[in-house]
N, C-alpha and C. Protein backbone atom coordinates (compact mmCIF):
# COMPACT_ATOMS: atom_id res chain seq x y z
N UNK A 1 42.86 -3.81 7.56
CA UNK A 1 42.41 -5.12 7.15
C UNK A 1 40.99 -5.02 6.58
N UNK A 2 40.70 -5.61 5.82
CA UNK A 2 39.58 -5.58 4.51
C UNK A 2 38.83 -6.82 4.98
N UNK A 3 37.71 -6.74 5.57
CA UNK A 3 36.97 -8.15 6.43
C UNK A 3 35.73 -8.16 5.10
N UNK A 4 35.10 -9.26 4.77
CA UNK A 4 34.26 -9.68 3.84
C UNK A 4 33.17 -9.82 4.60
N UNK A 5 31.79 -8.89 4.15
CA UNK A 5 30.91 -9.04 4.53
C UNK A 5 29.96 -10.38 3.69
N UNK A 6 30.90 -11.58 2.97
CA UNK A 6 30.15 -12.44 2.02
C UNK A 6 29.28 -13.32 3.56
N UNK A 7 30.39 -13.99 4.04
CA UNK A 7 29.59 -14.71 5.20
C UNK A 7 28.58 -14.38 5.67
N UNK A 8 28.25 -13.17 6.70
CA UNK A 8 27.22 -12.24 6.85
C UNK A 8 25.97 -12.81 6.76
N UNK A 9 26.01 -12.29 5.40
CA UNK A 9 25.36 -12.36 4.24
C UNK A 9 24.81 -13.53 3.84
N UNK A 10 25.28 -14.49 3.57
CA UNK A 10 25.09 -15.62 4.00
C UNK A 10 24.19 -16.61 5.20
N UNK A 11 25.06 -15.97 6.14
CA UNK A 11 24.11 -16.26 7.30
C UNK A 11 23.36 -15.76 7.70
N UNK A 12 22.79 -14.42 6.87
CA UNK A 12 21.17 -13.86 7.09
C UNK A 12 20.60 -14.22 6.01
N UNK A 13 20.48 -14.72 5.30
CA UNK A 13 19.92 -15.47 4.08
C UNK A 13 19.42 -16.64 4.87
N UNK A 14 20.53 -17.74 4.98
CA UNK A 14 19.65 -18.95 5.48
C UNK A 14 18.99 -18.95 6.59
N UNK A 15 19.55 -17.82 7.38
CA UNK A 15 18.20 -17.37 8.92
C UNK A 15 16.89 -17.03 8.13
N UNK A 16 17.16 -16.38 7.15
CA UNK A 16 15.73 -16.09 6.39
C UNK A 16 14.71 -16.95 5.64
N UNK A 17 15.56 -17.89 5.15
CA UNK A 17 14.92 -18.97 4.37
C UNK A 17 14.57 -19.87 5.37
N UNK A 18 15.62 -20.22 6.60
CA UNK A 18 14.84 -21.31 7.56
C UNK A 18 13.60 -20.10 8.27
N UNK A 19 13.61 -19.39 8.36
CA UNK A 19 12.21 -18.71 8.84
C UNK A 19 10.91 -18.39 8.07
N UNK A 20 11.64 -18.42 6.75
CA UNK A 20 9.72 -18.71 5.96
C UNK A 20 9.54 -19.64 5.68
N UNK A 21 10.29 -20.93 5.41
CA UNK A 21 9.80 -22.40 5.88
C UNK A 21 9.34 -22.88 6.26
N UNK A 22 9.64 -22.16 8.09
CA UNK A 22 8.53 -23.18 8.77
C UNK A 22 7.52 -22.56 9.21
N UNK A 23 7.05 -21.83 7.62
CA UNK A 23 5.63 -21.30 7.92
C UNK A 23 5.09 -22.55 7.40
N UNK A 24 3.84 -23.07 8.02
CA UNK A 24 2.75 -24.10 7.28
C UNK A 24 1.75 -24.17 6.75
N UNK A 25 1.89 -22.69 6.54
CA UNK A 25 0.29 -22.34 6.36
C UNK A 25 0.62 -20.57 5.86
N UNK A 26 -0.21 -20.22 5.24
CA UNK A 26 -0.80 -18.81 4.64
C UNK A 26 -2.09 -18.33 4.53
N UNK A 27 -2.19 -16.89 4.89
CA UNK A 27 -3.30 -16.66 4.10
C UNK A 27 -3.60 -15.85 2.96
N UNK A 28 -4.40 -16.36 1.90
CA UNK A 28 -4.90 -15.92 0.55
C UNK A 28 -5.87 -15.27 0.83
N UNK A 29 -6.16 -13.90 0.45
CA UNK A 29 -7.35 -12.88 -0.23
C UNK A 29 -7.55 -13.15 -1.19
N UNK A 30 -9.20 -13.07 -2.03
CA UNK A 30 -9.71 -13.01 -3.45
C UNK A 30 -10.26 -11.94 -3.11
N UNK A 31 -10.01 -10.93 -3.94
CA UNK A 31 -10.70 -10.09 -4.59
C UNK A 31 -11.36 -9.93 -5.92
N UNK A 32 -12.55 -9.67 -5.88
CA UNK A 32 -13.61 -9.16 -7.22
C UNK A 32 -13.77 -7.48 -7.03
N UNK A 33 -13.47 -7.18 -7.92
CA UNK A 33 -14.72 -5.48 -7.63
C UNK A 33 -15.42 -5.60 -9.32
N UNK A 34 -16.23 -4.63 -8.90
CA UNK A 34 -17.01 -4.04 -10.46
C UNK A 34 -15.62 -3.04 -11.20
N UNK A 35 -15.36 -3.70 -12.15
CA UNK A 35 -14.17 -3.44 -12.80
C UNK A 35 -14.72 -1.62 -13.79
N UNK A 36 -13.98 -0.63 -13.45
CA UNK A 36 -14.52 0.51 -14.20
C UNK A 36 -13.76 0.36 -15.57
N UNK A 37 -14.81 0.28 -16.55
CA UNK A 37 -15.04 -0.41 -18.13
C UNK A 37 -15.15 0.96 -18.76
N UNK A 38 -14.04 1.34 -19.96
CA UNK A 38 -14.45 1.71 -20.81
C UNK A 38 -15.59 1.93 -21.67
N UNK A 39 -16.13 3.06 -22.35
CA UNK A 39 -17.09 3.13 -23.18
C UNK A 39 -17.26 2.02 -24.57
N UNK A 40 -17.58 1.42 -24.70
CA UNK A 40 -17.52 1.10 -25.87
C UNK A 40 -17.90 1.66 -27.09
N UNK A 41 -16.55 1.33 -28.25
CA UNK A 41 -16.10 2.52 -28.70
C UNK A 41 -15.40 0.79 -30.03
N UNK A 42 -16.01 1.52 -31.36
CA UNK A 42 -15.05 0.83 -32.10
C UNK A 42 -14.04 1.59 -32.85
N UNK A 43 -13.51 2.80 -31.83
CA UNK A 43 -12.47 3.68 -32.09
C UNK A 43 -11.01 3.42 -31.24
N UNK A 44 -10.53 3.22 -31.49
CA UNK A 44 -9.33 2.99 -30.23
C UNK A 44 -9.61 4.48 -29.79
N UNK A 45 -8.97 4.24 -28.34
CA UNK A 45 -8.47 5.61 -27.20
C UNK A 45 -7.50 5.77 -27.57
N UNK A 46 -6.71 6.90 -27.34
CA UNK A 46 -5.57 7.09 -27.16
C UNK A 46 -4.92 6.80 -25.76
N UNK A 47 -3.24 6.38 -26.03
CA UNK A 47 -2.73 5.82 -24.66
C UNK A 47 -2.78 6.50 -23.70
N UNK A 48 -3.15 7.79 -23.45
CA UNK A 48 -3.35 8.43 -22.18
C UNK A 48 -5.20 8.10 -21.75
N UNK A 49 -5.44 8.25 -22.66
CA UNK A 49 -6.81 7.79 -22.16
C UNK A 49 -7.41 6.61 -21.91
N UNK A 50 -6.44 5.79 -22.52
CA UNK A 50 -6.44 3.77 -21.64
C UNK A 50 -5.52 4.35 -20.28
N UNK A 51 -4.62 4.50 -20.33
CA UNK A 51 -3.59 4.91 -18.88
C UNK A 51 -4.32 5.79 -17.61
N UNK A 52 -5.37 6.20 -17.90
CA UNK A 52 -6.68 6.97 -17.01
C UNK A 52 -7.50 6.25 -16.20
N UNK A 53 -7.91 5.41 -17.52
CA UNK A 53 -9.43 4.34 -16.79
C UNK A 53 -8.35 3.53 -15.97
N UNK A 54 -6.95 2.63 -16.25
CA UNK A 54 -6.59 2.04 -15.87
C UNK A 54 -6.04 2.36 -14.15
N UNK A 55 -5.58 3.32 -14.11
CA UNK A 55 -5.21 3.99 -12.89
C UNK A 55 -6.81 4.21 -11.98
N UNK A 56 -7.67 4.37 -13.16
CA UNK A 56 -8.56 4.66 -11.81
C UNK A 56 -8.63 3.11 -11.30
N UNK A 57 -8.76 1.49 -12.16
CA UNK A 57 -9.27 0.48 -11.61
C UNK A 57 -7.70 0.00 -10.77
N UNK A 58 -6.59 0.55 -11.03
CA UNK A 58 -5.08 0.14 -9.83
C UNK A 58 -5.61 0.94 -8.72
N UNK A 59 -6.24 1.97 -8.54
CA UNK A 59 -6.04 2.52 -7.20
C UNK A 59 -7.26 2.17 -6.18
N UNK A 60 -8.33 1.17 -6.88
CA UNK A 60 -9.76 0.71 -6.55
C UNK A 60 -8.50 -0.57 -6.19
N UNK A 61 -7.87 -1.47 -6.62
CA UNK A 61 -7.22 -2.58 -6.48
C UNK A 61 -6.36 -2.48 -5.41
N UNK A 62 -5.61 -0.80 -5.29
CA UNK A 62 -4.49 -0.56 -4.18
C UNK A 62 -5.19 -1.01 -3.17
N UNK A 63 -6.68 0.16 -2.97
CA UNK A 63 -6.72 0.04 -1.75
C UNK A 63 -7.27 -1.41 -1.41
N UNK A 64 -8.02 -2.21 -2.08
CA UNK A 64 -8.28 -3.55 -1.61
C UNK A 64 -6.93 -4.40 -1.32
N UNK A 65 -5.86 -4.54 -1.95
CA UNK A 65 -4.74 -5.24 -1.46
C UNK A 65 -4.32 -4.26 0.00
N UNK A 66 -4.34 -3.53 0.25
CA UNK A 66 -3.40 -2.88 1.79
C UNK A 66 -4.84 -3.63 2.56
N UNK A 67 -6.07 -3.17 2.49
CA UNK A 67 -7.02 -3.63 3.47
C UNK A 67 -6.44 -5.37 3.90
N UNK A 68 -6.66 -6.58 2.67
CA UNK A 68 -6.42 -7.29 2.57
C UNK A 68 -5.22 -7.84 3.61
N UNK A 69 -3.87 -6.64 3.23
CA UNK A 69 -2.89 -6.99 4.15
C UNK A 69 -2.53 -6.71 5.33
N UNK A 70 -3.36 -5.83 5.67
CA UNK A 70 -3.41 -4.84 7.30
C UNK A 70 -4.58 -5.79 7.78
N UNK A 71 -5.04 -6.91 7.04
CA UNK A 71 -6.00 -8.11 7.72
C UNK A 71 -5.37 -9.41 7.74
N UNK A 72 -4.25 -9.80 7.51
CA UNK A 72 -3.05 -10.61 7.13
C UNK A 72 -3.10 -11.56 6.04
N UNK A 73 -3.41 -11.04 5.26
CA UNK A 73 -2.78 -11.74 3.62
C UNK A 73 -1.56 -11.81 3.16
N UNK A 74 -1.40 -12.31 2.61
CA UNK A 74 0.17 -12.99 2.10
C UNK A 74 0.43 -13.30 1.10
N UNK A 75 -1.00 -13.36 0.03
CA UNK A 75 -1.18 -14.06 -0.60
C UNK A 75 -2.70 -12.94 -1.71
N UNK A 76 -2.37 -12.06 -1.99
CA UNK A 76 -4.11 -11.50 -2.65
C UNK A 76 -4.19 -11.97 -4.00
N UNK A 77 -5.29 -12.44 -4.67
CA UNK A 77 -5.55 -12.98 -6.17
C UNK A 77 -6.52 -12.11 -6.54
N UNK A 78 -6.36 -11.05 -7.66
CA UNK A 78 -6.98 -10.08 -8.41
C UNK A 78 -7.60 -10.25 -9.34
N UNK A 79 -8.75 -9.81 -10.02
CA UNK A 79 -9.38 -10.47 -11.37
C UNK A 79 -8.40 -9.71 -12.03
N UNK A 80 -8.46 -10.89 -13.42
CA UNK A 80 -7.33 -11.68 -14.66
C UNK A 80 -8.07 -9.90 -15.52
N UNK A 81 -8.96 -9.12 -15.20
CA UNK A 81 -9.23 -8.19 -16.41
C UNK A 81 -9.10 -7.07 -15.32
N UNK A 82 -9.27 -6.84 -14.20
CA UNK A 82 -9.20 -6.10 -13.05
C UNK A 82 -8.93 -4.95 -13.46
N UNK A 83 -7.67 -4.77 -14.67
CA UNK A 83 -7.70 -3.31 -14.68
C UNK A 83 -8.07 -2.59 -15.84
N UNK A 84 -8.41 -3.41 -16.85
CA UNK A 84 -8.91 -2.70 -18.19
C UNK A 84 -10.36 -3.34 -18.64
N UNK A 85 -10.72 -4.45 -18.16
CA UNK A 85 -11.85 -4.85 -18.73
C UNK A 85 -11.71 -5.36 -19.51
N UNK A 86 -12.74 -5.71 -20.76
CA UNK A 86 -13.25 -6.85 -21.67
C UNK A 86 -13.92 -7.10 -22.52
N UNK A 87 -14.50 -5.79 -22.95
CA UNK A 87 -15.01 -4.99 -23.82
C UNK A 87 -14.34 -4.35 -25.02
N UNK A 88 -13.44 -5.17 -26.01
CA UNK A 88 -12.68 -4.66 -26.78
C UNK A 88 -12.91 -5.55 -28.15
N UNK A 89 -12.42 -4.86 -29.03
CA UNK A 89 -12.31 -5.76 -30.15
C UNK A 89 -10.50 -5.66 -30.33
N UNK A 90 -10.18 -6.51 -31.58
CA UNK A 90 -8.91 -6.49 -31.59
C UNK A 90 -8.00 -5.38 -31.29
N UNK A 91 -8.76 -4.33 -32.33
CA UNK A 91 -8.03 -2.98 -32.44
C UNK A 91 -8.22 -2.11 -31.40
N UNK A 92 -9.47 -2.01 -30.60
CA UNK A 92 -9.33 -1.58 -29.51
C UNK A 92 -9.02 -1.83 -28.29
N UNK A 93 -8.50 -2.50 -28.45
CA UNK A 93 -7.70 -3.36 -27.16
C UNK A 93 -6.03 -3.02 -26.87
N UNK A 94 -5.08 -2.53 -28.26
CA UNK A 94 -3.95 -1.74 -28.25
C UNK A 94 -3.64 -1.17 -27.17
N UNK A 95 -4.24 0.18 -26.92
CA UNK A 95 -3.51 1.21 -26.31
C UNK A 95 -3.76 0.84 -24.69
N UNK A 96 -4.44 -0.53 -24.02
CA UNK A 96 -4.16 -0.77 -23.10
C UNK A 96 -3.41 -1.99 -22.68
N UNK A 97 -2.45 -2.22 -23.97
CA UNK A 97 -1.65 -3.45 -23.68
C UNK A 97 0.09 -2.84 -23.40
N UNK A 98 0.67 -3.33 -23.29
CA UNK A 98 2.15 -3.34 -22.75
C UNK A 98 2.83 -3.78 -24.06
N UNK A 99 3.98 -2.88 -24.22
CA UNK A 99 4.46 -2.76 -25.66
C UNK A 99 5.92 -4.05 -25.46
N UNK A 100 5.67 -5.45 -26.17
CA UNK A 100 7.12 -6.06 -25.81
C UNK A 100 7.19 -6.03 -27.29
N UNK A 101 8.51 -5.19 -27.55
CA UNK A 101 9.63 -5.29 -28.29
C UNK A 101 10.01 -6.59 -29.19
N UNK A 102 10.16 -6.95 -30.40
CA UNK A 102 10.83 -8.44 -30.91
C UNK A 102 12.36 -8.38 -30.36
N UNK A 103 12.49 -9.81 -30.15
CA UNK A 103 13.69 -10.02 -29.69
C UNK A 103 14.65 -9.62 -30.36
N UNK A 104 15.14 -9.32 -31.65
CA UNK A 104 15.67 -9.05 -32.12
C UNK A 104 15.72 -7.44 -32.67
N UNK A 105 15.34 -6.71 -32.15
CA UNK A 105 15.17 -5.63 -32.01
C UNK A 105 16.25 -5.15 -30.78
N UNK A 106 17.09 -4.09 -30.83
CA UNK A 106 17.99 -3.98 -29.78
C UNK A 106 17.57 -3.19 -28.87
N UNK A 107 16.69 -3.25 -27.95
CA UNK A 107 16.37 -2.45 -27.25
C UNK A 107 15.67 -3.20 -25.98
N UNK A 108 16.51 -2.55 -25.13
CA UNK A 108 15.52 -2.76 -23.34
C UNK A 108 14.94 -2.10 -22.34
N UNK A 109 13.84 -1.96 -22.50
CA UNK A 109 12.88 -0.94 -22.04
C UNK A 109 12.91 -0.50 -20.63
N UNK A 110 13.56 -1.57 -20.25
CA UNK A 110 13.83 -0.29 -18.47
C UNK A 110 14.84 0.49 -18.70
N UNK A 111 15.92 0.53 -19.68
CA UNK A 111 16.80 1.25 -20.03
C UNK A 111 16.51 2.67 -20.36
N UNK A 112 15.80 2.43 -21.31
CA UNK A 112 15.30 3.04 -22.57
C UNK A 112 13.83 3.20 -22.35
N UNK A 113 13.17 3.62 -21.88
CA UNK A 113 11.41 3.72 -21.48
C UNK A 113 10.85 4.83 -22.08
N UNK A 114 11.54 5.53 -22.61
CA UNK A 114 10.70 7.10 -23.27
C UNK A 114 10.93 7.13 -24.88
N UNK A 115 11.54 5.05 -25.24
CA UNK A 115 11.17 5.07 -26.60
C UNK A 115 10.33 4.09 -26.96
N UNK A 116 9.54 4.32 -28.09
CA UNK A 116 7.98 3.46 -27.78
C UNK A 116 8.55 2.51 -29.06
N UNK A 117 7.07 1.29 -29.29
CA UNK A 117 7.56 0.65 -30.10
C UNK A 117 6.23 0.61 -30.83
N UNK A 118 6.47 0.14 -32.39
CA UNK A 118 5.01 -0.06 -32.83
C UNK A 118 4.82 -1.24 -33.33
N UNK A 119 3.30 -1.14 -32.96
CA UNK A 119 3.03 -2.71 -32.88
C UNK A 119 2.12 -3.17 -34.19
N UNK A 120 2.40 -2.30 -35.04
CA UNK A 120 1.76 -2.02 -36.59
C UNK A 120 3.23 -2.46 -37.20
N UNK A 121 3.67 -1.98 -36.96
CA UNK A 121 5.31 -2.40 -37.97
C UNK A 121 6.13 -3.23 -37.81
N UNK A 122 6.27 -3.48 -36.35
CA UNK A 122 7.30 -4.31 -35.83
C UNK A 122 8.51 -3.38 -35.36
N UNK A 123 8.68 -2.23 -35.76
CA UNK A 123 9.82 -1.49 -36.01
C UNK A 123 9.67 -0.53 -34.56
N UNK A 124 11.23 -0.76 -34.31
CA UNK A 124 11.71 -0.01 -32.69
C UNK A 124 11.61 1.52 -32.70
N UNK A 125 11.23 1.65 -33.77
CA UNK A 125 11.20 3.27 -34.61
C UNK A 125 10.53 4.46 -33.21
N UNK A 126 10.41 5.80 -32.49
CA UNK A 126 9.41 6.16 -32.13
C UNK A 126 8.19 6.53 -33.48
N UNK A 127 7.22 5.76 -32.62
CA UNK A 127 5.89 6.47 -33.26
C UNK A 127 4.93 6.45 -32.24
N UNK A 128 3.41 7.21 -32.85
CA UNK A 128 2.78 7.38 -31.92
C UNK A 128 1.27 5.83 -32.68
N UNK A 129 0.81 5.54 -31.37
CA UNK A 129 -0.47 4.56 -32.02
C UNK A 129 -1.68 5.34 -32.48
């Protein structure tokens, strides 16, 4: 006999939802740090060298969110430039942005992640920036 685990399932869901409900309250962390800023440069970087500075200001951010939550946050709010800074002009600002695709372009990047897109052409083409 073939028993359905849908019910279950079900009834650990709404045990779950009636249990963060009758929370009434949370707590929120703000965090600021001194954000580590690129040179200024009216050269673009190349994407490994935006993907550098940036990792160093995520792992300055890691460890403030775990502190945050091993102090009971629930809730942490990060500065809006936190990981690249603000110091850019148009063109140098590229190689630390996130590549979205036109919709009409057939491609979905969690699929497909080791093909890039350019943001000079429009075109799903690989190239390099």
């Amino acid at each position: 006999m073939i028993t359905s685990y849908f019910p279950r399932y079900v009834a650990l869901f709404a045990i779950c939802v009636l249990c963060v409900s009758a929370l009434d309250t949370f707590i929120a962390s703000v965090y600021e740090h001194a954000v580590i800023l690129p040179n200024r440069t009216e050269t673009p970087v190349s994407k490994e060298e935006a993907l550098l500075l940036m990792n160093k200001n995520i792992d300055v951010l890691e460890n403030a969110v775990k502190l945050a939550a091993r102090q009971g946050a629930h809730i942490i709010v990060t500065p809006e430039d936190g990981i690249y800074g603000w110091v850019f002009t148009r063109e140098t600002i590229y190689p630390y942005l996130e590549d979205i695709p036109d919709p009409e372009v057939n491609w979905i990047p969690c699929t497909d992640p080791q093909r890039e897109w350019n943001l000079h052409t429009g075109s799903g083409q690989s190239v390099s920036l």
